[in-house]
PDB file of N, CA and C in Angstrom:
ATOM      1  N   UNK A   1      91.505 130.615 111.450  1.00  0.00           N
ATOM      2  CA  UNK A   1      92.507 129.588 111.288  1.00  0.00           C
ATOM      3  C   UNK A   1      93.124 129.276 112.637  1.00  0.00           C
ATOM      4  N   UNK A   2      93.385 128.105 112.973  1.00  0.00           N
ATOM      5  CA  UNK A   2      93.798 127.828 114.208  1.00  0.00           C
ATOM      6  C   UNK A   2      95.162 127.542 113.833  1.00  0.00           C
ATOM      7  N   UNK A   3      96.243 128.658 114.731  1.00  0.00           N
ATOM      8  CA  UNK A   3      97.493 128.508 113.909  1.00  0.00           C
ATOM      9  C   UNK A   3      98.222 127.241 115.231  1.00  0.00           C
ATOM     10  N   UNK A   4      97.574 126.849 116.110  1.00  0.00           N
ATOM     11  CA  UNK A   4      98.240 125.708 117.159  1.00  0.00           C
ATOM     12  C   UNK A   4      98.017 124.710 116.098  1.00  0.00           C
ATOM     13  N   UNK A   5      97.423 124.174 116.173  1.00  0.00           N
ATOM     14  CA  UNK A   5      96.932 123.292 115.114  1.00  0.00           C
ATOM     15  C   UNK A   5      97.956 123.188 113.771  1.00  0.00           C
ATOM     16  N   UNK A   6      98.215 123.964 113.383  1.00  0.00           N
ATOM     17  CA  UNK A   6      99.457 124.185 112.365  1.00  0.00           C
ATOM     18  C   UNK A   6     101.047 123.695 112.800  1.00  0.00           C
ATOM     19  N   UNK A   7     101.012 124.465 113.930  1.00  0.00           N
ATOM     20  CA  UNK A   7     102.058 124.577 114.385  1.00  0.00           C
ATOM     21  C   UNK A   7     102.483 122.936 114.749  1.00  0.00           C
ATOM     22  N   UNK A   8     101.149 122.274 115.686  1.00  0.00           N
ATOM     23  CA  UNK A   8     101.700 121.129 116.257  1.00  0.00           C
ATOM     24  C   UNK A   8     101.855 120.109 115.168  1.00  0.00           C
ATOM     25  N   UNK A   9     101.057 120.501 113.900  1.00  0.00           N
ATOM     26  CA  UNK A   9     101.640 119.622 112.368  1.00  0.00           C
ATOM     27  C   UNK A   9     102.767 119.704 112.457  1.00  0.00           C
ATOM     28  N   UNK A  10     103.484 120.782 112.113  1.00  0.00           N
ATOM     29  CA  UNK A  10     104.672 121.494 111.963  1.00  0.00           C
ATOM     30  C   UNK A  10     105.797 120.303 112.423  1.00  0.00           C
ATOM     31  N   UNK A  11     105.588 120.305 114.182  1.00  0.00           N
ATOM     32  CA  UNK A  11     106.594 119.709 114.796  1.00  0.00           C
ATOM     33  C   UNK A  11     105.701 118.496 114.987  1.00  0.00           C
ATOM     34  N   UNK A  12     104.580 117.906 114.778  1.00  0.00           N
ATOM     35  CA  UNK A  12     104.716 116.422 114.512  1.00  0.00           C
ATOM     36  C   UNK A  12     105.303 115.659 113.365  1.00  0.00           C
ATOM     37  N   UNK A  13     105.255 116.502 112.177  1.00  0.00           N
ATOM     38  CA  UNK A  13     106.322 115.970 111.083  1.00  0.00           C
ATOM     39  C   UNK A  13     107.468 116.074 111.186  1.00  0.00           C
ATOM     40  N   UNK A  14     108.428 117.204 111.879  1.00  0.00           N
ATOM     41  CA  UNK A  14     109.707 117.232 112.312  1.00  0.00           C
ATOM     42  C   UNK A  14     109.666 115.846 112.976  1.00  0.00           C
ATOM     43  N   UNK A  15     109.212 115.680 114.400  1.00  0.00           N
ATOM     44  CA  UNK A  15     109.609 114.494 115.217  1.00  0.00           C
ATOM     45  C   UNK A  15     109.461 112.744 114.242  1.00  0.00           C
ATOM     46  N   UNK A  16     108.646 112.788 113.077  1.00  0.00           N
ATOM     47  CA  UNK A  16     107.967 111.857 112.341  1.00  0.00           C
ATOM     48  C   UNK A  16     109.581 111.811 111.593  1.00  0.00           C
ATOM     49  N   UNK A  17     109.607 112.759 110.691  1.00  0.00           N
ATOM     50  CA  UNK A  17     111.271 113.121 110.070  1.00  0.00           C
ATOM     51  C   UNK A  17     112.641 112.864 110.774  1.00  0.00           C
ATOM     52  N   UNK A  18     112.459 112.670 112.204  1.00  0.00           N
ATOM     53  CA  UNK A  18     113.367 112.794 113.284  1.00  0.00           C
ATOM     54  C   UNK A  18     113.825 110.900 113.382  1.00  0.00           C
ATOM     55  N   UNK A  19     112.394 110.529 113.675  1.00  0.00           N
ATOM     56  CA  UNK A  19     112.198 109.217 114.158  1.00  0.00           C
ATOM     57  C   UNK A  19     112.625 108.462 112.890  1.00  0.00           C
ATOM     58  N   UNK A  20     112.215 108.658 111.391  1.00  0.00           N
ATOM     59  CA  UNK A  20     112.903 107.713 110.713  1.00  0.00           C
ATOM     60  C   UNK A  20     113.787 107.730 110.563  1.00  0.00           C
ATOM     61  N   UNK A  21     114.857 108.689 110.864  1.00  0.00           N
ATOM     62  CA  UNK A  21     116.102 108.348 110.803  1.00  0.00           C
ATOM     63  C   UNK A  21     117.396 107.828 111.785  1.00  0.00           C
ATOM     64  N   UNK A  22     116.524 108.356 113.401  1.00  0.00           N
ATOM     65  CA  UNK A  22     117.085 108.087 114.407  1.00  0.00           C
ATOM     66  C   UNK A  22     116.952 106.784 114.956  1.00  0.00           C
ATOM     67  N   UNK A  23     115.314 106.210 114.783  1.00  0.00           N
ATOM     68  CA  UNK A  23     115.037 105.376 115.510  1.00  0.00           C
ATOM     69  C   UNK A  23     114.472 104.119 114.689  1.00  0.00           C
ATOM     70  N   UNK A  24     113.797 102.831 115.389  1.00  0.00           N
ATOM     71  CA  UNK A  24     113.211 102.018 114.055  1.00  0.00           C
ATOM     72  C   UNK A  24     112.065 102.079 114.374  1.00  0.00           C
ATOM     73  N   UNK A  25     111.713 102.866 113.557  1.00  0.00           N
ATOM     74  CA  UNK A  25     109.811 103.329 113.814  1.00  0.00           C
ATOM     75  C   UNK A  25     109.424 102.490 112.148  1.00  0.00           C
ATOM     76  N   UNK A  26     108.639 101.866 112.669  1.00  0.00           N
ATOM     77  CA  UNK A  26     108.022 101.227 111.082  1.00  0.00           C
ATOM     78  C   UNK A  26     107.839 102.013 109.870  1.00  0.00           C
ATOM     79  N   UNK A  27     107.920 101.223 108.677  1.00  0.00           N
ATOM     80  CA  UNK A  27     108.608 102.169 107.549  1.00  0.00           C
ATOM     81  C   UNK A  27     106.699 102.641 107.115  1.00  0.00           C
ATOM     82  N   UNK A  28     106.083 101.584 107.757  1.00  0.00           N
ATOM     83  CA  UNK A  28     104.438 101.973 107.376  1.00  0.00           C
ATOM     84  C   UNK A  28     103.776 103.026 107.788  1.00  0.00           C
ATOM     85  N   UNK A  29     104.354 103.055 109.475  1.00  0.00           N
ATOM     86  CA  UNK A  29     103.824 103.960 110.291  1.00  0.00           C
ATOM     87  C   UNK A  29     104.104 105.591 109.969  1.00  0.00           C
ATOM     88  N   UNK A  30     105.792 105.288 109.299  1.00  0.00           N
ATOM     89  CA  UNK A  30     105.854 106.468 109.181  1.00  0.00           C
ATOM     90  C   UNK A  30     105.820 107.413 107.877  1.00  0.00           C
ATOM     91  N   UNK A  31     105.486 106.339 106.692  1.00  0.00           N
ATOM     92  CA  UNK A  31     104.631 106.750 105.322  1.00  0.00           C
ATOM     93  C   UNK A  31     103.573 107.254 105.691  1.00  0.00           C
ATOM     94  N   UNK A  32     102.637 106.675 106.327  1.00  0.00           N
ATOM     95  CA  UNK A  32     101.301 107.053 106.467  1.00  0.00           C
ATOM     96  C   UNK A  32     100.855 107.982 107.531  1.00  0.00           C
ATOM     97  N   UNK A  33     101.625 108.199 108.394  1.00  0.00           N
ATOM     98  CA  UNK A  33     101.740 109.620 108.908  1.00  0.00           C
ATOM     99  C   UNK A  33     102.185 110.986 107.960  1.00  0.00           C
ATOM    100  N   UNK A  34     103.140 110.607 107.172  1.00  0.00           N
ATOM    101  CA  UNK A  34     103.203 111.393 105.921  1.00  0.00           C
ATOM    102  C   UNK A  34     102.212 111.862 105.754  1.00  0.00           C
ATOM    103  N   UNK A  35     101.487 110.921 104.871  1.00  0.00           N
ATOM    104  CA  UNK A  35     100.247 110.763 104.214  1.00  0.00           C
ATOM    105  C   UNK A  35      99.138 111.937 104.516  1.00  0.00           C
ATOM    106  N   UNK A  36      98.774 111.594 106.072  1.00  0.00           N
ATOM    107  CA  UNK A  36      97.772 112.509 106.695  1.00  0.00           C
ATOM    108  C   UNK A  36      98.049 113.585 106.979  1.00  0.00           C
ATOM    109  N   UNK A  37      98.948 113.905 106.830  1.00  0.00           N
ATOM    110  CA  UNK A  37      99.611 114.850 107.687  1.00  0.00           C
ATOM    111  C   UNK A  37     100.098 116.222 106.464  1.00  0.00           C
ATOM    112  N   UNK A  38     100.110 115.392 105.222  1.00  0.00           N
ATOM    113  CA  UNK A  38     100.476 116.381 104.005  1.00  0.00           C
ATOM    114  C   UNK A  38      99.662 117.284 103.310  1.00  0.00           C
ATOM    115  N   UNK A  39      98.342 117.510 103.172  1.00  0.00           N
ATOM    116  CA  UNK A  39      96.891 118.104 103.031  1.00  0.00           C
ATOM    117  C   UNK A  39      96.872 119.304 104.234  1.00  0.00           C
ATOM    118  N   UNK A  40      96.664 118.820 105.657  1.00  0.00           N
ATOM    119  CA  UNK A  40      96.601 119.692 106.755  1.00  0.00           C
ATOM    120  C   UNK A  40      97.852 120.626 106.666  1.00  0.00           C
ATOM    121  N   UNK A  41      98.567 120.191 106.257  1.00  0.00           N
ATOM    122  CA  UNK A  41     100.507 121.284 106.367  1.00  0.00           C
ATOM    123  C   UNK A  41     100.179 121.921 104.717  1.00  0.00           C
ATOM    124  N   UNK A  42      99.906 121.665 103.886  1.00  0.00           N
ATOM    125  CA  UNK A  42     100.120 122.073 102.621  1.00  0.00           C
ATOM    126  C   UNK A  42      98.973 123.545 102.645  1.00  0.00           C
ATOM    127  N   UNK A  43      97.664 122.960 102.871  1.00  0.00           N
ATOM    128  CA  UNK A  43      96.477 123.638 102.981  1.00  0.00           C
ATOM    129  C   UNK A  43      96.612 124.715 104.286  1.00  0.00           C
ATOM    130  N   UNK A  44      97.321 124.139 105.269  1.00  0.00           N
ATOM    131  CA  UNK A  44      96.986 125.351 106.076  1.00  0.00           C
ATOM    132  C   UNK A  44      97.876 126.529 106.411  1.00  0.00           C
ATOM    133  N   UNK A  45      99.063 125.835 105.394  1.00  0.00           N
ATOM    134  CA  UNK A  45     100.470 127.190 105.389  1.00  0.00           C
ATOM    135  C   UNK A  45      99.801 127.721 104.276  1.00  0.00           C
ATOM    136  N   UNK A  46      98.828 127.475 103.195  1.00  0.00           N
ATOM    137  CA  UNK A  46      98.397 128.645 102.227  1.00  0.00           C
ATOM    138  C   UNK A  46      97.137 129.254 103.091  1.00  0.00           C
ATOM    139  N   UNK A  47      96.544 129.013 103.934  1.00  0.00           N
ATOM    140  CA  UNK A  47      95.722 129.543 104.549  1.00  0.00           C
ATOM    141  C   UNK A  47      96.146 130.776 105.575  1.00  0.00           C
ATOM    142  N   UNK A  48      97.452 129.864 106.314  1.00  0.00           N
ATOM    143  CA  UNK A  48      98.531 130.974 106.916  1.00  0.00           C
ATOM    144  C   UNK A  48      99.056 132.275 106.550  1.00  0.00           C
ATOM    145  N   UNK A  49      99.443 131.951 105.494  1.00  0.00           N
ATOM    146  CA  UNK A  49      99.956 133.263 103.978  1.00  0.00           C
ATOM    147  C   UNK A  49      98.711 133.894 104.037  1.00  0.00           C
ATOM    148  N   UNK A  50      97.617 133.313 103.896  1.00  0.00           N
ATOM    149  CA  UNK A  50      96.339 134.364 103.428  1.00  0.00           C
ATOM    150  C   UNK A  50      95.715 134.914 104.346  1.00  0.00           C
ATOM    151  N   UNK A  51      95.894 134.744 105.838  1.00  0.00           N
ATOM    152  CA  UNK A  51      95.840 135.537 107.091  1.00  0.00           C
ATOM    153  C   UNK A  51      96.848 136.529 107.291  1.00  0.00           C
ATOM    154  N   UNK A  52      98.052 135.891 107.248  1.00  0.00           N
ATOM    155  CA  UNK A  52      99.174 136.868 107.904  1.00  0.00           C
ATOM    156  C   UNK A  52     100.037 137.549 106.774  1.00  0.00           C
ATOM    157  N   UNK A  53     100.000 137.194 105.842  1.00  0.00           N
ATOM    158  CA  UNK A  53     100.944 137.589 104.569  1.00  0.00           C
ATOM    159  C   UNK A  53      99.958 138.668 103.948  1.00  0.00           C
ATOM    160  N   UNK A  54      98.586 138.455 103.528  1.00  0.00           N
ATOM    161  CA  UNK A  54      98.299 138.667 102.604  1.00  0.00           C
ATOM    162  C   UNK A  54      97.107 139.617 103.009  1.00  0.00           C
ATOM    163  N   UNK A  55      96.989 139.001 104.194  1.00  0.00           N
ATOM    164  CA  UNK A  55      95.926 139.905 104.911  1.00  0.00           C
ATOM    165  C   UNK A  55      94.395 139.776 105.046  1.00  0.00           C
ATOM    166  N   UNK A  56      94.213 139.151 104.744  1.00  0.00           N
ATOM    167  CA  UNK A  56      92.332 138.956 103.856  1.00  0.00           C
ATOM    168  C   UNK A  56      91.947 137.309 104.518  1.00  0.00           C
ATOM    169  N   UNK A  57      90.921 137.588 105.084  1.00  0.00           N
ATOM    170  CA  UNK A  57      90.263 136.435 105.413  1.00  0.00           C
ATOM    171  C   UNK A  57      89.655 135.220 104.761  1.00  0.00           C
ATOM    172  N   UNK A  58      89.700 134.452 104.547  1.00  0.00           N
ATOM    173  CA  UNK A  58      89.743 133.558 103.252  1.00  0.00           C
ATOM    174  C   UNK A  58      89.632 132.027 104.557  1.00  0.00           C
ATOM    175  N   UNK A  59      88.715 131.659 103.317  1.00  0.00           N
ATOM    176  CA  UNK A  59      88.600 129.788 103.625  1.00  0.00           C
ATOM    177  C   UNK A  59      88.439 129.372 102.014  1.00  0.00           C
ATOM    178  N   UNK A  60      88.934 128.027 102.453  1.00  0.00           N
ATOM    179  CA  UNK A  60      88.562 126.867 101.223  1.00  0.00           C
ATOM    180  C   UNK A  60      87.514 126.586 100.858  1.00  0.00           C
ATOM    181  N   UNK A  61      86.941 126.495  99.813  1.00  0.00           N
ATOM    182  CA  UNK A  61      85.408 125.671 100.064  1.00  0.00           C
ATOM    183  C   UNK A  61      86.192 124.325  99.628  1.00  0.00           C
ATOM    184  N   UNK A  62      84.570 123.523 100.369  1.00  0.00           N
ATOM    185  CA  UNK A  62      84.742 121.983 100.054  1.00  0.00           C
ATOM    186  C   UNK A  62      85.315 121.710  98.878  1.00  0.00           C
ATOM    187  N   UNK A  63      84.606 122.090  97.936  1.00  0.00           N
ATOM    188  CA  UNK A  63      85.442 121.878  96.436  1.00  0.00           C
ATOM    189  C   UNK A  63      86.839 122.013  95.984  1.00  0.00           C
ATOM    190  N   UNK A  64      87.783 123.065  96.619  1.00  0.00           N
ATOM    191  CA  UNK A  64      88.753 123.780  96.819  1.00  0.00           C
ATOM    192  C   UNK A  64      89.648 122.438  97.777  1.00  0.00           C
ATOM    193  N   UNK A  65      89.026 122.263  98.789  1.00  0.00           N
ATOM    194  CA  UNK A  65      90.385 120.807  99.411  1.00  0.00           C
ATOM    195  C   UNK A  65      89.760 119.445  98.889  1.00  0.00           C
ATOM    196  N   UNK A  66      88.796 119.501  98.486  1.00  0.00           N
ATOM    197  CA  UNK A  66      88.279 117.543  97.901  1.00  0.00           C
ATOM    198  C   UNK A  66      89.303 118.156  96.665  1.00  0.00           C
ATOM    199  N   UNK A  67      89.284 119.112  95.539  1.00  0.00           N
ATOM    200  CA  UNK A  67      89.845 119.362  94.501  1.00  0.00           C
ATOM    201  C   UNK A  67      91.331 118.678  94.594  1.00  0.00           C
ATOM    202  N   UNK A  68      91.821 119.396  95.208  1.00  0.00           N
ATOM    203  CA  UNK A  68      93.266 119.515  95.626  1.00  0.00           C
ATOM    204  C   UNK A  68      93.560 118.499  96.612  1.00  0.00           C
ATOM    205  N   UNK A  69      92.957 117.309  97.105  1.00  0.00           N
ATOM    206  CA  UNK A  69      92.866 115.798  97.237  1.00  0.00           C
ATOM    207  C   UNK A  69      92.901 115.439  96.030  1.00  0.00           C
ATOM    208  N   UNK A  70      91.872 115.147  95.087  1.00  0.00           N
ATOM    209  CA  UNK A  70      91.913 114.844  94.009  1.00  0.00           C
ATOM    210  C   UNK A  70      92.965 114.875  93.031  1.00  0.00           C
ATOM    211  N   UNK A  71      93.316 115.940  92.851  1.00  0.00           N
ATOM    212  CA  UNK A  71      94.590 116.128  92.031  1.00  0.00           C
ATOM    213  C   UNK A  71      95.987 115.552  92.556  1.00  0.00           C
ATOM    214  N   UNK A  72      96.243 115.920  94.163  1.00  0.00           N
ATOM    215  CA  UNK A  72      97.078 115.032  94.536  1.00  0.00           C
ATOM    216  C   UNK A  72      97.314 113.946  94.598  1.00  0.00           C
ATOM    217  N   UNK A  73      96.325 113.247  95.091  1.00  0.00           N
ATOM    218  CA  UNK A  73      96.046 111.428  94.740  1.00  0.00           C
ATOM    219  C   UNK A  73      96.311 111.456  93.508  1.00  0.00           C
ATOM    220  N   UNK A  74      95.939 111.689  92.294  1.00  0.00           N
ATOM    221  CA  UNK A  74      96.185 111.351  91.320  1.00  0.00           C
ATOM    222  C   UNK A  74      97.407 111.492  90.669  1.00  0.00           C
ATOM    223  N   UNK A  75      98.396 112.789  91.077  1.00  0.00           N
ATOM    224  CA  UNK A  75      99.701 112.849  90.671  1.00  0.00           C
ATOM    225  C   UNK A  75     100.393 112.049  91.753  1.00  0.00           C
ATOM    226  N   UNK A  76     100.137 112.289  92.739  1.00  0.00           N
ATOM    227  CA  UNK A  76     101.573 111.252  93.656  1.00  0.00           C
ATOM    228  C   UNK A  76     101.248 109.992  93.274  1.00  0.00           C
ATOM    229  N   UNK A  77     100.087 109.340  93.473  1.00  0.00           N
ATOM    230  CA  UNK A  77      99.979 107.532  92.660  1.00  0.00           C
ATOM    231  C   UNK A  77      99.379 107.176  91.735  1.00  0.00           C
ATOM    232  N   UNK A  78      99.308 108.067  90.743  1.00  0.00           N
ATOM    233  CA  UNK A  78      99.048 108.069  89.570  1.00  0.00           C
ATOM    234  C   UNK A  78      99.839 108.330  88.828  1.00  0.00           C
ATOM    235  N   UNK A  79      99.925 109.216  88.482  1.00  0.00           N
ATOM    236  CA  UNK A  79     100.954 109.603  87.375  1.00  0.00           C
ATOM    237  C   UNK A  79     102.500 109.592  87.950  1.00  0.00           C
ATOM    238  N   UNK A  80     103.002 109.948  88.764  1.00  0.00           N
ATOM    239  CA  UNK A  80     104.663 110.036  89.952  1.00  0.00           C
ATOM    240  C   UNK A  80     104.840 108.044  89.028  1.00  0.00           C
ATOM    241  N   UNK A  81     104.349 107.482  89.651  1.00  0.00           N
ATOM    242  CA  UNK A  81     104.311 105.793  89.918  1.00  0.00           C
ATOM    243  C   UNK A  81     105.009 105.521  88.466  1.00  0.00           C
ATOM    244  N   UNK A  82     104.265 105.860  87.153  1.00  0.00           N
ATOM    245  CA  UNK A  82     104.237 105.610  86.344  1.00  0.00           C
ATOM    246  C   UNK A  82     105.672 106.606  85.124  1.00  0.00           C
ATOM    247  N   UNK A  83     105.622 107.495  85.574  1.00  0.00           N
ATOM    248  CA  UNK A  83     107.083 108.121  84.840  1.00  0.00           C
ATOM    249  C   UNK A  83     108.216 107.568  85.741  1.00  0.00           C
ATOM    250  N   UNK A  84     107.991 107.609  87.351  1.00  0.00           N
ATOM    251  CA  UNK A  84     109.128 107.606  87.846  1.00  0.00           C
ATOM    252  C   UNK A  84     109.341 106.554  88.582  1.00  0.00           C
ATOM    253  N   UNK A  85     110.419 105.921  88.475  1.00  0.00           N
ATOM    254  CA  UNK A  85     110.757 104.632  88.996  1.00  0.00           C
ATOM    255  C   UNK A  85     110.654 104.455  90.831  1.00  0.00           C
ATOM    256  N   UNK A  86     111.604 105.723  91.055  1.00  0.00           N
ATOM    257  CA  UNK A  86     111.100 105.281  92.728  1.00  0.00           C
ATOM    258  C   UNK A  86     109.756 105.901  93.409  1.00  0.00           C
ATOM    259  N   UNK A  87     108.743 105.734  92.177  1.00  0.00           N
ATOM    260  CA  UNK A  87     107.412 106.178  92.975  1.00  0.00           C
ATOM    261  C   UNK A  87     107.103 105.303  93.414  1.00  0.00           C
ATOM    262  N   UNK A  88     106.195 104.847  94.114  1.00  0.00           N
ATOM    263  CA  UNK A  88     105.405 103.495  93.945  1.00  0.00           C
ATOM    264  C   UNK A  88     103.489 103.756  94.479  1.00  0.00           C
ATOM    265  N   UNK A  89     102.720 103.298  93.525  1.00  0.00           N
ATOM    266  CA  UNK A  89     101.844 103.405  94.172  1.00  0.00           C
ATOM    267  C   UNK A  89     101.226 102.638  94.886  1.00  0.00           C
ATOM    268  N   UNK A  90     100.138 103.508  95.807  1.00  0.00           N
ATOM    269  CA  UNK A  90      99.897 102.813  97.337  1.00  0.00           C
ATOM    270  C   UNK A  90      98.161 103.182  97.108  1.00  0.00           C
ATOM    271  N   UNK A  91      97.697 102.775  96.830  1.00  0.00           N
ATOM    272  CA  UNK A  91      95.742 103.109  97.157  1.00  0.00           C
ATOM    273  C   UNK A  91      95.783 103.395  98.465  1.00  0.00           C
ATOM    274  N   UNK A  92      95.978 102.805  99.365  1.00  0.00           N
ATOM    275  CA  UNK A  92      95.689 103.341 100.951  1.00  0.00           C
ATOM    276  C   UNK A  92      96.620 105.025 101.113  1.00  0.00           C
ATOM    277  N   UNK A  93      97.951 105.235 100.478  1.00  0.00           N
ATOM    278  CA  UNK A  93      97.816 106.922 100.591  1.00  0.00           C
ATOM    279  C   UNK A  93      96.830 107.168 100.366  1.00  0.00           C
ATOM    280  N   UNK A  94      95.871 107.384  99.208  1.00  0.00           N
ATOM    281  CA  UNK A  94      94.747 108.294  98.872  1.00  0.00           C
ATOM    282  C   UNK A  94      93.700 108.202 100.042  1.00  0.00           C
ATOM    283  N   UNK A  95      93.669 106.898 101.007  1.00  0.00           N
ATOM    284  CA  UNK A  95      92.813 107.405 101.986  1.00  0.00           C
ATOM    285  C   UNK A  95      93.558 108.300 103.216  1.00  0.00           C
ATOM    286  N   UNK A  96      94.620 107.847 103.347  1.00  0.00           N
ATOM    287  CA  UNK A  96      95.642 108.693 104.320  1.00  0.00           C
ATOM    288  C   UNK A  96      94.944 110.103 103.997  1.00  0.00           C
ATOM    289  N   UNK A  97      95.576 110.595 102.515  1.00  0.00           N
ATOM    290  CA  UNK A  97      95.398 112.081 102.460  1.00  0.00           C
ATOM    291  C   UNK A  97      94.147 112.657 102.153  1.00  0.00           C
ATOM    292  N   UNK A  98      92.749 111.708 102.182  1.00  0.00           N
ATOM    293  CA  UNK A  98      91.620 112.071 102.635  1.00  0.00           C
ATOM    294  C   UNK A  98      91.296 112.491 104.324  1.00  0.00           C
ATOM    295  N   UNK A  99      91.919 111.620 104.701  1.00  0.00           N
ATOM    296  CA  UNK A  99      91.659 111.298 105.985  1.00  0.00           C
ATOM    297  C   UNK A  99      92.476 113.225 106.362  1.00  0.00           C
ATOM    298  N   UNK A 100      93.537 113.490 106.142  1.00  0.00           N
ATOM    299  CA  UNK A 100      94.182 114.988 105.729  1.00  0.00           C
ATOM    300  C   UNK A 100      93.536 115.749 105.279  1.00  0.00           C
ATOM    301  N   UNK A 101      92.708 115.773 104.628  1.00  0.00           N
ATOM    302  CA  UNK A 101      91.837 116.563 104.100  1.00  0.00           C
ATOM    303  C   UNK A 101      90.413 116.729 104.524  1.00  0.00           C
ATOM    304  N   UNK A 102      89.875 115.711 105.029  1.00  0.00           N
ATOM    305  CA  UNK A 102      88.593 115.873 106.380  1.00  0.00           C
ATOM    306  C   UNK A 102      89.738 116.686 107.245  1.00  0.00           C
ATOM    307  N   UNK A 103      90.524 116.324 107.722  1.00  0.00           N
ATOM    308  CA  UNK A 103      91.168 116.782 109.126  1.00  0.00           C
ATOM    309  C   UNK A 103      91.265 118.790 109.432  1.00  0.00           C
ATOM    310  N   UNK A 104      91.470 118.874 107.662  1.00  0.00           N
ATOM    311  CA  UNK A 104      91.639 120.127 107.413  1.00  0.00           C
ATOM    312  C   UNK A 104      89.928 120.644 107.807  1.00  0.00           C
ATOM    313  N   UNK A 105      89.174 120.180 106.613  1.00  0.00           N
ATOM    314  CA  UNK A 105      88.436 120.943 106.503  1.00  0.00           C
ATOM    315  C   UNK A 105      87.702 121.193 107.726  1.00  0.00           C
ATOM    316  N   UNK A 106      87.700 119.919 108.760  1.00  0.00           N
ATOM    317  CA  UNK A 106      86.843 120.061 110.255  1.00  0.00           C
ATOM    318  C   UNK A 106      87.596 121.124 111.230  1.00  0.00           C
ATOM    319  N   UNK A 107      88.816 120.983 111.344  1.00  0.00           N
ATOM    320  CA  UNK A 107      90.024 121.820 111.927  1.00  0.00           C
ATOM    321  C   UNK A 107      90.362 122.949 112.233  1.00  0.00           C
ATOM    322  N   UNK A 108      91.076 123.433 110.843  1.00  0.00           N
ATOM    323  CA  UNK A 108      91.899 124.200 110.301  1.00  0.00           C
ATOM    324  C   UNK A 108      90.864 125.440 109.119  1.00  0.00           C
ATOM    325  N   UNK A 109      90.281 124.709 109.124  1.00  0.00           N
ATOM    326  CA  UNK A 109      89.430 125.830 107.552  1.00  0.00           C
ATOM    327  C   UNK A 109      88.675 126.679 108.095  1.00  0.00           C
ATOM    328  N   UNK A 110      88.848 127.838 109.066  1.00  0.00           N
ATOM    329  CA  UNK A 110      88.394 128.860 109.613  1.00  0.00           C
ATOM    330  C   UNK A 110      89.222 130.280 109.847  1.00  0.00           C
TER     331      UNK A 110
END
């Protein structure tokens, strides 16, 4: 696991979190940095735990992050959209958090 790689997620979403509130960074730019950026941070702090917490060497298989793409796309603009009023769905997230999920698996999944 490459924990730089983690890390510089880490504080590129801080500064991403920073900028929409400080500055006027486009409201697109900074959804869809979300977007990509939520797969690689989600996937690789459980990968983190399973190095340093847990002890045991462990990767994802493909099935394991397309899965867990899958399911996410489908609850954040799928189902979120539809119970809850301030969801809204977006088809281009689901490529964002593909695009997060290649990122992982080329990356981070070691």
């Amino acid at each position: 696991m490459n924990q730089k790689i983690l890390l510089s997620g880490i504080l590129l979403f801080a500064i991403n979190k920073w900028a929409q509130h400080f500055m006027q960074v486009p409201h697109w730019f900074s959804s869809y940095v979300d977007d990509v950026m939520f797969l690689p941070l989600l996937l690789g702090s459980a990968l983190w735990v399973q190095h340093k917490i847990v002890g045991i060497q462990f990767t994802f298989s493909k099935l394991q992050i397309w899965g867990t793409w899958a399911i996410l796309s489908l609850v954040f603009e799928g189902f979120f959209p539809l119970l809850i009023s301030t969801y809204t769905a977006d088809v281009l997230d689901i490529f964002m958090y593909a695009f997060g999920a290649l990122f992982f698996q080329i990356f981070q999944n070691h």
